[in-house]
C-alpha atoms as a PDB file:
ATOM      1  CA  UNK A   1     138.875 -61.719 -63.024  1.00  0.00           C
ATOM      2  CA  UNK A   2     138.345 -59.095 -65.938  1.00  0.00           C
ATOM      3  CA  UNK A   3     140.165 -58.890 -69.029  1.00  0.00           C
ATOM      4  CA  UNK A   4     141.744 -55.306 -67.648  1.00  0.00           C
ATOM      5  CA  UNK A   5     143.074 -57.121 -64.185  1.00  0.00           C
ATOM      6  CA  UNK A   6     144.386 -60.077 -65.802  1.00  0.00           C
ATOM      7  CA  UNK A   7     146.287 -58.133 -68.121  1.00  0.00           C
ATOM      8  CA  UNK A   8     147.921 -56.244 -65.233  1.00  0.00           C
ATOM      9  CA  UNK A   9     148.745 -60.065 -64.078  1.00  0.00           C
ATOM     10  CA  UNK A  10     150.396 -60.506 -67.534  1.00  0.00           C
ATOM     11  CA  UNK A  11     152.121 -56.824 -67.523  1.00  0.00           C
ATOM     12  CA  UNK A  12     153.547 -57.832 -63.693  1.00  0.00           C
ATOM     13  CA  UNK A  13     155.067 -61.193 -64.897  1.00  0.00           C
ATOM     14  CA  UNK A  14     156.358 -59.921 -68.184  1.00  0.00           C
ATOM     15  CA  UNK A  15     158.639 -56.868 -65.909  1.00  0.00           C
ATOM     16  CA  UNK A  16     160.603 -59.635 -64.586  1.00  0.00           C
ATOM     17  CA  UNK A  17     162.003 -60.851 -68.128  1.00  0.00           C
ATOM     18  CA  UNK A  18     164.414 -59.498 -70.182  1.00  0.00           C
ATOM     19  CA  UNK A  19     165.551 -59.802 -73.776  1.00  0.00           C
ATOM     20  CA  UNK A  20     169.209 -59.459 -75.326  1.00  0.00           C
ATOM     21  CA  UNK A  21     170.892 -58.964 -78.243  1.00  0.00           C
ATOM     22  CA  UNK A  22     169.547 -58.440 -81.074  1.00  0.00           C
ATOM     23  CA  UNK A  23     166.763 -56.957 -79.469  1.00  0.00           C
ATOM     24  CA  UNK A  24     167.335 -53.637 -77.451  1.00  0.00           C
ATOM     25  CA  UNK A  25     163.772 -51.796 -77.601  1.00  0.00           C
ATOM     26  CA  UNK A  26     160.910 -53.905 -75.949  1.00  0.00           C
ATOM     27  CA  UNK A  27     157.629 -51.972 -76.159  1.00  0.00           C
ATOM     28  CA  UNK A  28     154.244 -53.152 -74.027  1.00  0.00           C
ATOM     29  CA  UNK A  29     152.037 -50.913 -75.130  1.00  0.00           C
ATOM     30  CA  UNK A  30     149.558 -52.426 -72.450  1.00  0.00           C
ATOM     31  CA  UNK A  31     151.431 -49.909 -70.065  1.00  0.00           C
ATOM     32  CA  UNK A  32     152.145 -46.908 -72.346  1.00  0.00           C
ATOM     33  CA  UNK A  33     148.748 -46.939 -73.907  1.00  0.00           C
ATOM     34  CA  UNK A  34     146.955 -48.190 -70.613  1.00  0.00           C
ATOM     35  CA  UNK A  35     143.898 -45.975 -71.385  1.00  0.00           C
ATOM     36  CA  UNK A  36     143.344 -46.792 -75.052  1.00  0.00           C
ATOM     37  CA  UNK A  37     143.748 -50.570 -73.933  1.00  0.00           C
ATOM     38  CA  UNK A  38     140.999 -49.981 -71.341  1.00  0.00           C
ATOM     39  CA  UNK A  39     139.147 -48.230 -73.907  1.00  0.00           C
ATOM     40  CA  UNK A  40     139.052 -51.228 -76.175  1.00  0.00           C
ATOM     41  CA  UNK A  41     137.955 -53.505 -73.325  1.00  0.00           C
ATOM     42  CA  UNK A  42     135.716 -51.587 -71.636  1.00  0.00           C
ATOM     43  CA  UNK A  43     133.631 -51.175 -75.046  1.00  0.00           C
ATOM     44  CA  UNK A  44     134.681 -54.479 -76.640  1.00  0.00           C
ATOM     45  CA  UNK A  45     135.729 -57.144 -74.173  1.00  0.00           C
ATOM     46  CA  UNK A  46     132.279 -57.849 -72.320  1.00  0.00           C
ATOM     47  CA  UNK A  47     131.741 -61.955 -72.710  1.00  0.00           C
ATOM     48  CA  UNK A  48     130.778 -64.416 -73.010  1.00  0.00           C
ATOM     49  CA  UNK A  49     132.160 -64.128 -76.553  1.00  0.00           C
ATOM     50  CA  UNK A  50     131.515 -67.412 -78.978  1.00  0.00           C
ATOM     51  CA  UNK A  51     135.103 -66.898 -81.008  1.00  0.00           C
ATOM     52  CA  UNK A  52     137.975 -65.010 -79.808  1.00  0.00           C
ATOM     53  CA  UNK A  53     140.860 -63.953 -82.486  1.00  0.00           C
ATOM     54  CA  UNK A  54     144.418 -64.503 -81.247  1.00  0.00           C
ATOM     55  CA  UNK A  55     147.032 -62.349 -83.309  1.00  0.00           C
ATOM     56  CA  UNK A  56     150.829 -63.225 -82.701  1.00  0.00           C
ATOM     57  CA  UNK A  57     152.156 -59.533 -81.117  1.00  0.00           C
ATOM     58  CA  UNK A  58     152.212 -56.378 -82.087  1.00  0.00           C
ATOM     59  CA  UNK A  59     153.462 -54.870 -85.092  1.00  0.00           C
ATOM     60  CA  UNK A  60     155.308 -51.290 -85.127  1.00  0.00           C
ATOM     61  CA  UNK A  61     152.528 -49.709 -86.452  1.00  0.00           C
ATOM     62  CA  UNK A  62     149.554 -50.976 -84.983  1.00  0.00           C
ATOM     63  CA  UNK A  63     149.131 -52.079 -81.607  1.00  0.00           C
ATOM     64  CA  UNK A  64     152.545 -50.843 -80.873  1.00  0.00           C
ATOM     65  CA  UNK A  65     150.808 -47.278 -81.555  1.00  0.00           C
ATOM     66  CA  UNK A  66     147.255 -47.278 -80.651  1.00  0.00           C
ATOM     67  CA  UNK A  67     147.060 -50.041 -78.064  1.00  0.00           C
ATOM     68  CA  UNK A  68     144.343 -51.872 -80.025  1.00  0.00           C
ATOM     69  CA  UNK A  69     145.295 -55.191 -81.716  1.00  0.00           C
ATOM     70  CA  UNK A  70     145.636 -54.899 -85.001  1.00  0.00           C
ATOM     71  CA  UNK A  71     145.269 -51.202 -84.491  1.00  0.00           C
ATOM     72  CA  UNK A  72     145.558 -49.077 -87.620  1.00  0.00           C
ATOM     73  CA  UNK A  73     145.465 -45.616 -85.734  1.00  0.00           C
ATOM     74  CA  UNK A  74     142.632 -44.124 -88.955  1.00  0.00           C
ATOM     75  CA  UNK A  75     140.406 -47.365 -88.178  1.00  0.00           C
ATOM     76  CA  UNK A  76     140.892 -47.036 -84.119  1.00  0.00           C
ATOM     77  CA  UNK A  77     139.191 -44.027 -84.444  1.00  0.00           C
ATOM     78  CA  UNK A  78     136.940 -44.128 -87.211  1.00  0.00           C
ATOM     79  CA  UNK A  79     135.485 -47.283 -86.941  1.00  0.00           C
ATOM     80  CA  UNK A  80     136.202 -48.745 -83.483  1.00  0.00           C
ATOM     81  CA  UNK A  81     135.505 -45.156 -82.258  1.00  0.00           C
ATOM     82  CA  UNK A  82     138.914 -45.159 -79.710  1.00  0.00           C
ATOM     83  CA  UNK A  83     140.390 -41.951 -78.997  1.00  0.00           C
ATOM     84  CA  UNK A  84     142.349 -42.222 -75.808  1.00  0.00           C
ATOM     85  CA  UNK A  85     145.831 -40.801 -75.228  1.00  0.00           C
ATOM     86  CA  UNK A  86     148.681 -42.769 -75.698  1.00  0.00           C
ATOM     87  CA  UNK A  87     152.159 -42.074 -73.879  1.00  0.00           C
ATOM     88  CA  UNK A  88     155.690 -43.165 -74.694  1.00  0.00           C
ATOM     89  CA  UNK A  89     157.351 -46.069 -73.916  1.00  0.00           C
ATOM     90  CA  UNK A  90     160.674 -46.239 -72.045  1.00  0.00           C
ATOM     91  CA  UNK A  91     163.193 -46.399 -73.322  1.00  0.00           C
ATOM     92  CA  UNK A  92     162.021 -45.033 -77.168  1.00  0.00           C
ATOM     93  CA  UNK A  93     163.558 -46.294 -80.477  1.00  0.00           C
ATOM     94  CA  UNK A  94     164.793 -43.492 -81.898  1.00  0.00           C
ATOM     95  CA  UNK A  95     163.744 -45.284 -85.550  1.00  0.00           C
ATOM     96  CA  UNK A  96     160.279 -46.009 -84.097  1.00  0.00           C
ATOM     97  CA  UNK A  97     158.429 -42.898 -82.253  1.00  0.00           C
ATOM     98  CA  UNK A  98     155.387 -43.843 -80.762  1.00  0.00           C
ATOM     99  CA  UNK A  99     152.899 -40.636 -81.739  1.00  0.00           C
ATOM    100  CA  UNK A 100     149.915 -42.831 -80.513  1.00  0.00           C
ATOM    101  CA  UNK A 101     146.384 -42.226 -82.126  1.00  0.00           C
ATOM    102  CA  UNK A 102     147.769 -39.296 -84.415  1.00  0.00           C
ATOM    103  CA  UNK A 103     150.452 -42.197 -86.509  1.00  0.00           C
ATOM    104  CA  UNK A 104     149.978 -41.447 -90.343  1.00  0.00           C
ATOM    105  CA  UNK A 105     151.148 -44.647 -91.397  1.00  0.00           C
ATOM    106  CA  UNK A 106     148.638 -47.370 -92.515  1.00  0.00           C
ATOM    107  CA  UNK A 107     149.209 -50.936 -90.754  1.00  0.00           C
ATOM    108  CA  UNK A 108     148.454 -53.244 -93.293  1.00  0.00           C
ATOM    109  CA  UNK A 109     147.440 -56.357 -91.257  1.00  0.00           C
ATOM    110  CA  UNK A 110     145.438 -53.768 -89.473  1.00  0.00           C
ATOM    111  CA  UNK A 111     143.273 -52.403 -92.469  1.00  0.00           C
ATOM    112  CA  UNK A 112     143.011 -55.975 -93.633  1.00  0.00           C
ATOM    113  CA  UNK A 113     141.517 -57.157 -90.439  1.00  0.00           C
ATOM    114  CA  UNK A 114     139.234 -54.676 -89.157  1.00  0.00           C
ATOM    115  CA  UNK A 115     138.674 -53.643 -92.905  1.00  0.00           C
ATOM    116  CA  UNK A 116     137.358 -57.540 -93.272  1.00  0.00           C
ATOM    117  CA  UNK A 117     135.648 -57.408 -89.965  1.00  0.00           C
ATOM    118  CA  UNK A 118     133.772 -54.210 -90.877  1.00  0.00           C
ATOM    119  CA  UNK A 119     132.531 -55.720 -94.062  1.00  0.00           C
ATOM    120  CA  UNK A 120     131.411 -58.490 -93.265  1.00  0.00           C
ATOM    121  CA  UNK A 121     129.400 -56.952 -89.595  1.00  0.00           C
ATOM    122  CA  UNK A 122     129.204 -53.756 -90.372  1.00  0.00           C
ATOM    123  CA  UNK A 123     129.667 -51.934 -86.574  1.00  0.00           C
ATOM    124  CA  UNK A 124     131.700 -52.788 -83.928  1.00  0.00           C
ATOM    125  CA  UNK A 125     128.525 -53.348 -81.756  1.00  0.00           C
ATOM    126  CA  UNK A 126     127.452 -56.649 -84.156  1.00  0.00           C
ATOM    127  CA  UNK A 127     131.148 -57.887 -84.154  1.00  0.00           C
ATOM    128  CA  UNK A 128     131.872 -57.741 -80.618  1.00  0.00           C
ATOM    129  CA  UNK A 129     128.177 -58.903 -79.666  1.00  0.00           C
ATOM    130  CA  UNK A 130     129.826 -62.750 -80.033  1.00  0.00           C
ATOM    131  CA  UNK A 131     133.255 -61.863 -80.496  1.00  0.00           C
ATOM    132  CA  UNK A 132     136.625 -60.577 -79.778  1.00  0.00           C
ATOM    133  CA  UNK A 133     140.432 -59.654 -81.171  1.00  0.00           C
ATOM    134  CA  UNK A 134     143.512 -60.218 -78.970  1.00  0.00           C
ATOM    135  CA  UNK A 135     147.194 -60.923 -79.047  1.00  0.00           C
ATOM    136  CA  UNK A 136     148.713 -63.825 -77.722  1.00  0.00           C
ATOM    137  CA  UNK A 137     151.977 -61.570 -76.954  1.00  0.00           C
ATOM    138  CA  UNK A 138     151.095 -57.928 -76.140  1.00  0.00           C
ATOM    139  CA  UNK A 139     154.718 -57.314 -76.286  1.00  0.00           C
ATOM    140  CA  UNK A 140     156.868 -55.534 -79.872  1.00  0.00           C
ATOM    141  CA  UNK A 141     160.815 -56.569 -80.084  1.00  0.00           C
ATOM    142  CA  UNK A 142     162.936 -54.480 -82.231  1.00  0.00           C
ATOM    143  CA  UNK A 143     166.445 -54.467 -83.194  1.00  0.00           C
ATOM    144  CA  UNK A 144     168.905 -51.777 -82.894  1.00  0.00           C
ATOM    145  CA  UNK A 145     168.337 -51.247 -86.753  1.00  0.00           C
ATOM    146  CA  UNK A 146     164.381 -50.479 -85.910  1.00  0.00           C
ATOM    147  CA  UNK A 147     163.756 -54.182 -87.633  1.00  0.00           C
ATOM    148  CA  UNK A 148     160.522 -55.870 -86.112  1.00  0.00           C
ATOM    149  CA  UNK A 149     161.622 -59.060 -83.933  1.00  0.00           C
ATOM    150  CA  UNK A 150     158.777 -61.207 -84.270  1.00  0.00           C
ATOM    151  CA  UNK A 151     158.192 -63.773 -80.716  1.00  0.00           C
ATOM    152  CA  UNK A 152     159.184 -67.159 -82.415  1.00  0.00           C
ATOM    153  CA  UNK A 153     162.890 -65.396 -83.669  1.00  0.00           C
ATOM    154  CA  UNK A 154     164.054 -64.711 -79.755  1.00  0.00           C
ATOM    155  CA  UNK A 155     166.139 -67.063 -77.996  1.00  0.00           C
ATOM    156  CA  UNK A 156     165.377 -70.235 -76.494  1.00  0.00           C
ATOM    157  CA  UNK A 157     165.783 -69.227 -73.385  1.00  0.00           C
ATOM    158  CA  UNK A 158     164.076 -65.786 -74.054  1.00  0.00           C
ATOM    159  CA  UNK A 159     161.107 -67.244 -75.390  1.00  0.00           C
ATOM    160  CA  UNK A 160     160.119 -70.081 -72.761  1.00  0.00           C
ATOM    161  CA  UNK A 161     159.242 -67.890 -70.124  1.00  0.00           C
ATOM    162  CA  UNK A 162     157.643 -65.349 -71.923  1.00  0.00           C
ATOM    163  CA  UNK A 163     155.240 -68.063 -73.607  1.00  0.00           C
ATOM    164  CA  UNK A 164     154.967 -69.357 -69.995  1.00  0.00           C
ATOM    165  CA  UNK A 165     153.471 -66.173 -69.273  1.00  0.00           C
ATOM    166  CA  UNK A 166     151.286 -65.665 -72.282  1.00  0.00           C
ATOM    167  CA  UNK A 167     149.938 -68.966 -72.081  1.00  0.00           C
ATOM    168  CA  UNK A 168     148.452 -68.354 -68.783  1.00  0.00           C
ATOM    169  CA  UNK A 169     147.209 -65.022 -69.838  1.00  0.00           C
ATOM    170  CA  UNK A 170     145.801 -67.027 -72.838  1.00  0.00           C
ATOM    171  CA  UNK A 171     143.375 -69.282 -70.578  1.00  0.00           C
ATOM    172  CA  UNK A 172     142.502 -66.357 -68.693  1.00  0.00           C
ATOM    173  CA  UNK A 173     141.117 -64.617 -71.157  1.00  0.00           C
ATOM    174  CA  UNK A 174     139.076 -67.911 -72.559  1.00  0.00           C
ATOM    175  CA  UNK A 175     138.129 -68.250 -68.650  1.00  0.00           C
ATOM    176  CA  UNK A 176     136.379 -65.199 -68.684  1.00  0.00           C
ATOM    177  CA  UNK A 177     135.504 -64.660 -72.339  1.00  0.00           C
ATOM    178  CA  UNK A 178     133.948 -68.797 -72.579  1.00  0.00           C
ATOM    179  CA  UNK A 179     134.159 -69.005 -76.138  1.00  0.00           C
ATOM    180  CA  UNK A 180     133.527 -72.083 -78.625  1.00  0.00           C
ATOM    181  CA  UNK A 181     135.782 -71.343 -81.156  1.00  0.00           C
ATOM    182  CA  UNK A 182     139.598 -69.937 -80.508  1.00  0.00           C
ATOM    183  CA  UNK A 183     141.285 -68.987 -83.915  1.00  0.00           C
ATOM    184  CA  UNK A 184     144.878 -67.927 -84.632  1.00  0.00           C
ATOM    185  CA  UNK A 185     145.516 -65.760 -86.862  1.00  0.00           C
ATOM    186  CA  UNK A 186     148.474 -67.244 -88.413  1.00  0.00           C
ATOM    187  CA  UNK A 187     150.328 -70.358 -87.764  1.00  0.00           C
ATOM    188  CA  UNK A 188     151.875 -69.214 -84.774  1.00  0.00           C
ATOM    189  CA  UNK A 189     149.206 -67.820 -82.677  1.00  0.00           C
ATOM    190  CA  UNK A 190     147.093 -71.542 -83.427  1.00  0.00           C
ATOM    191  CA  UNK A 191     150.008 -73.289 -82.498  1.00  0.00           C
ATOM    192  CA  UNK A 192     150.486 -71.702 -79.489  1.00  0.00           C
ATOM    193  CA  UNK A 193     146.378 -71.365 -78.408  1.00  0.00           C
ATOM    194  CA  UNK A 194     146.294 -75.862 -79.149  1.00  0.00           C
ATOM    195  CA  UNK A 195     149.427 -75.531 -76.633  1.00  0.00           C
ATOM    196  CA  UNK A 196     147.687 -73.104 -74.138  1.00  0.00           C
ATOM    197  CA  UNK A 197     144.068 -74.340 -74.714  1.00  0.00           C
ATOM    198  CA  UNK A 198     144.986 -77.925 -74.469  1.00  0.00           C
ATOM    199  CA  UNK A 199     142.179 -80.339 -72.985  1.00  0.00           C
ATOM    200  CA  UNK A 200     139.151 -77.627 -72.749  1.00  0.00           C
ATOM    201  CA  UNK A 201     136.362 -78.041 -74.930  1.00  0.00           C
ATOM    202  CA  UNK A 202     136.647 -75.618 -77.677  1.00  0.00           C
ATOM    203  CA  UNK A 203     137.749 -75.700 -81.033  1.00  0.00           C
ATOM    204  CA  UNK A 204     141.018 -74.285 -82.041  1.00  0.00           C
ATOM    205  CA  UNK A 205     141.010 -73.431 -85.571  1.00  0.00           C
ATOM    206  CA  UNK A 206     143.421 -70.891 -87.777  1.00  0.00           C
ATOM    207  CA  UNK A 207     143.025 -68.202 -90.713  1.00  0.00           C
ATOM    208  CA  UNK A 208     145.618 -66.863 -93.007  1.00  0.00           C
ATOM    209  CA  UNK A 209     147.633 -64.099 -91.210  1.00  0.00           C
ATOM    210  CA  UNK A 210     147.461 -60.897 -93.272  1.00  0.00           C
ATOM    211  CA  UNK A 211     151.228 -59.939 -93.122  1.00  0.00           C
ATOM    212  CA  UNK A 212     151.973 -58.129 -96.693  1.00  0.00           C
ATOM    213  CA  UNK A 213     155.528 -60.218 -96.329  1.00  0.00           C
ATOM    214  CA  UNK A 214     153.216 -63.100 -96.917  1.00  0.00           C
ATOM    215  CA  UNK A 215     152.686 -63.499-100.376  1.00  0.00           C
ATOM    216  CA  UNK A 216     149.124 -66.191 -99.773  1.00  0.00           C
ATOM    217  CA  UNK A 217     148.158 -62.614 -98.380  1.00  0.00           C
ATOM    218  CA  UNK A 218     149.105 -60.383-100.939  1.00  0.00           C
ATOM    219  CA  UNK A 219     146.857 -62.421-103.405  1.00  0.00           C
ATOM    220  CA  UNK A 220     143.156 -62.208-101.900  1.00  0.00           C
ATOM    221  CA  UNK A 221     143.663 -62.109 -98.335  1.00  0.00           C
ATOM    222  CA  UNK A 222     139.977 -61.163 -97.523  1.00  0.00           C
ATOM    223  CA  UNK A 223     138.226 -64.237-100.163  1.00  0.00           C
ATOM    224  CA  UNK A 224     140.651 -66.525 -98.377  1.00  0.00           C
ATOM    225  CA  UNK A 225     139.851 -66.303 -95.226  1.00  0.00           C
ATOM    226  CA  UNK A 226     136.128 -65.779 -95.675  1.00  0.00           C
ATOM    227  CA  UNK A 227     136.543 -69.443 -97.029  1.00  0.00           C
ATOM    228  CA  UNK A 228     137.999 -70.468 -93.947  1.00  0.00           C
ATOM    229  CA  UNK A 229     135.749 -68.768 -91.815  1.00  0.00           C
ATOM    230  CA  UNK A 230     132.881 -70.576 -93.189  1.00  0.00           C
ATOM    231  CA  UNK A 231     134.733 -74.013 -92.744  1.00  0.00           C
ATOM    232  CA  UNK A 232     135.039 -73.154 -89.310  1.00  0.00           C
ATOM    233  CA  UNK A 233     131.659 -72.972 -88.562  1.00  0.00           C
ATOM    234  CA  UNK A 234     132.087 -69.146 -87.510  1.00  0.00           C
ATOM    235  CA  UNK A 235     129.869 -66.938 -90.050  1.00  0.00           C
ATOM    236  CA  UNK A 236     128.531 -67.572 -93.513  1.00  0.00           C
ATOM    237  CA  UNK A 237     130.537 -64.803 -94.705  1.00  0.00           C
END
């Protein structure tokens, strides 16, 4: 199975949830940006990979726009060289257009992490040569006030299916993918990859999340996790 058809598996069991108050806007942008998603994996998501990154979900103004994890829309198409169209999810928060690939607003996590990535490889081609960038939930909550709902808020009984579901995506990707090293970025994404992952023989390791509400993040995000990096074992940074 390929990264594109299993995420199609993913997209088929997450239709049959459904999320209450105070969410009332779920966004996949796996469906409404279908072709910039099969952009990224078509170029990107060839294994075997020796570490894949595991993000939480998408935030407003990344992923949520481009399709690309972590994707600031100015380093999508500058540096990772996507261009693809990107449609509109239904129904649309009024307080959160989707404008796709053409979105003027930074994502900070986004220029942090590919910003890092590019640094430290580069071009996409010596990155993705042994590695890759996902999210555990492709899925973006928000609240009637536009607020960002992050996975771990929802209900109980919201959230156990849809991990259900995104911990079997999880080990398919690692299934095809075969890599030594699965990292979270952040504390929730690791938590939830030792759940998934549990048994195989990798290492599960974790790096600071860049979130600018983090203030560990807001003080030398890039140093910091170059240090952790090289505990790891996955670059010399």
């Amino acid at each position: 199975m390929d990264l594109l058809r299993a995420s199609d598996e993913l997209c088929r069991d997450l239709a049959r949830l459904r999320f209450g108050p105070p969410v009332t806007h779920v966004y996949n942008p796996l469906l409404y940006a279908r072709p910039s998603w099969s952009e990224y994996l078509r170029r990107y998501g060839q294994g075997p990979k020796r570490a894949v990154f595991v993000g939480m979900n998408p935030g407003p103004w990344g992923m949520a726009q481009t399709g690309v994890p972590f994707g600031d829309a100015a380093l999508c198409r500058g540096w990772l060289r996507i261009d693809a169209p990107v449609g509109k999810p239904e129904p649309e928060h009024p307080k959160r257009p989707i404008v796709g690939l053409d979105c003027h607003r930074s994502e900070v996590s986004g220029t942090r992490v590919w910003g890092l990535v590019r640094e430290l490889f580069g071009t996409p081609e010596a990155f993705f040569r042994d590695h890759f960038i996902a999210n555990y939930c492709p899925c973006c909550f928000m609240e009637e006030s536009g607020r960002n709902r992050t996975p771990d808020k929802l209900r109980l009984e919201e959230r156990e299916p849809l991990f259900e579901a995104c911990d079997r995506h999880l080990v398919r990707v690692v299934e095809q993918l075969e890599p030594k090293f699965v990292i979270g970025v952040g504390a929730f994404a690791a938590d939830r990859a030792r759940r998934a992952l549990e048994g195989r023989s990798l290492t599960v390791g974790q790096v600071l999340h860049p979130s600018p509400a983090s203030p560990l993040a807001n003080d030398g995000w890039a140093g910091k996790v170059k240090r952790e990096l090289r505990a790891l074992g996955i670059c010399s940074c």
